[in-house]
Protein backbone atom coordinates (compact mmCIF):
# COMPACT_ATOMS: atom_id res chain seq x y z
CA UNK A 1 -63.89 -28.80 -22.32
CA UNK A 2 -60.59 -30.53 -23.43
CA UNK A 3 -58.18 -31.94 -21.49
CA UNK A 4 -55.15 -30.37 -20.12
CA UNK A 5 -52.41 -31.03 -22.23
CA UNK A 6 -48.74 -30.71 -21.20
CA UNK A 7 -48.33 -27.14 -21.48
CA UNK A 8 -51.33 -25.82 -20.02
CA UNK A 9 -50.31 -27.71 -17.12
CA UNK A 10 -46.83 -26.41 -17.13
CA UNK A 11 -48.46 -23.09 -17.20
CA UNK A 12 -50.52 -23.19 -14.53
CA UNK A 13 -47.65 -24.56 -12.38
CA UNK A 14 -45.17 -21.79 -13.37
CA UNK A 15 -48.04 -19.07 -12.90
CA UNK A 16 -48.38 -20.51 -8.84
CA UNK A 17 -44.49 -20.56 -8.68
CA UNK A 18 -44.17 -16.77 -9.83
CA UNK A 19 -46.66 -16.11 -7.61
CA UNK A 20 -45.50 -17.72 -4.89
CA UNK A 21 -42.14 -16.10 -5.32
CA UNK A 22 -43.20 -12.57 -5.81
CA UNK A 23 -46.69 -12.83 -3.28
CA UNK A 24 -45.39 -10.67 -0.45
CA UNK A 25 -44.73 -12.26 3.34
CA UNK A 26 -47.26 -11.20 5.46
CA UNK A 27 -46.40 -11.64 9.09
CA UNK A 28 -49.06 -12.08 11.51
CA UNK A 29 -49.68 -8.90 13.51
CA UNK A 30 -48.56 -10.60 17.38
CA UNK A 31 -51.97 -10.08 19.77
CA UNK A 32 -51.38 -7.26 22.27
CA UNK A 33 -49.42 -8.46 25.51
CA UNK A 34 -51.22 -7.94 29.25
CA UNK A 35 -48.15 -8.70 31.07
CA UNK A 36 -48.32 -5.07 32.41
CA UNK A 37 -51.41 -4.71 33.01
CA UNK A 38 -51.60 -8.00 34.49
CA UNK A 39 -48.78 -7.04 37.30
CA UNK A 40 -50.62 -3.42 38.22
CA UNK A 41 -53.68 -5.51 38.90
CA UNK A 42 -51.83 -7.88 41.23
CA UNK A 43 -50.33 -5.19 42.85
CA UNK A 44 -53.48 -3.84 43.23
CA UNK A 45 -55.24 -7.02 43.91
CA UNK A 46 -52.04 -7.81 46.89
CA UNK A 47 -52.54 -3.93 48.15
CA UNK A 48 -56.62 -4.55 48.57
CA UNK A 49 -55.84 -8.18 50.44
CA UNK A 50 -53.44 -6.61 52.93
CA UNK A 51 -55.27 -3.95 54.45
CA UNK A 52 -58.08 -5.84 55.15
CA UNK A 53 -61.65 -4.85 55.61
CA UNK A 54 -64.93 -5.44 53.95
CA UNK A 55 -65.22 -2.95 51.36
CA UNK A 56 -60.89 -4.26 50.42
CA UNK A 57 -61.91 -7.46 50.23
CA UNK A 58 -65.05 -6.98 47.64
CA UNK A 59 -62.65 -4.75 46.08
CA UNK A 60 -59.91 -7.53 45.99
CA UNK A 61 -62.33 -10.16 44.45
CA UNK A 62 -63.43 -8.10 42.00
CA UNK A 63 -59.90 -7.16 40.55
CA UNK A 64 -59.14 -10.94 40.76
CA UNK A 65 -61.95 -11.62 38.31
CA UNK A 66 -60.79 -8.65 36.51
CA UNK A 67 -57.07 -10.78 36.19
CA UNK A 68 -59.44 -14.11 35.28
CA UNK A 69 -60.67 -12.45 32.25
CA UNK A 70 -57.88 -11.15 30.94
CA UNK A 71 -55.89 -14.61 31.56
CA UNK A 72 -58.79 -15.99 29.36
CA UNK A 73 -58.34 -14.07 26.77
């Protein structure tokens, strides 16, 4: 309706101070880590490669594409 004037300015910039002084921090939560689980499925994925064998090998492929998706993530 009327324009600002000195003090309602003044006001509004001391009201964003105090509240950016007394606003709490809020630290991001960090995402969850797959290191791991990452490892146990290479492990897994190196165990299923070495023994050989058709039903290994499926088995290997599908715990690499298990390790894909989770690298995605």
């Amino acid at each position: 309706m009327y324009p600002d004037n000195y003090s309602d300015r003044y006001g509004r910039v001391f009201n964003n101070l105090i509240d950016e002084i007394v606003r709490p921090v809020q630290i991001p939560s960090q995402l969850p880590d797959h290191s791991i689980l990452l490892d146990e499925l290479e492990l897994l994925h190196e165990a299923h490669i070495t023994i050989g064998g058709q039903q290994n090998r499926f088995n290997a492929s599908v715990i690499r594409a298990a390790i894909n998706v989770i690298r995605a993530l």
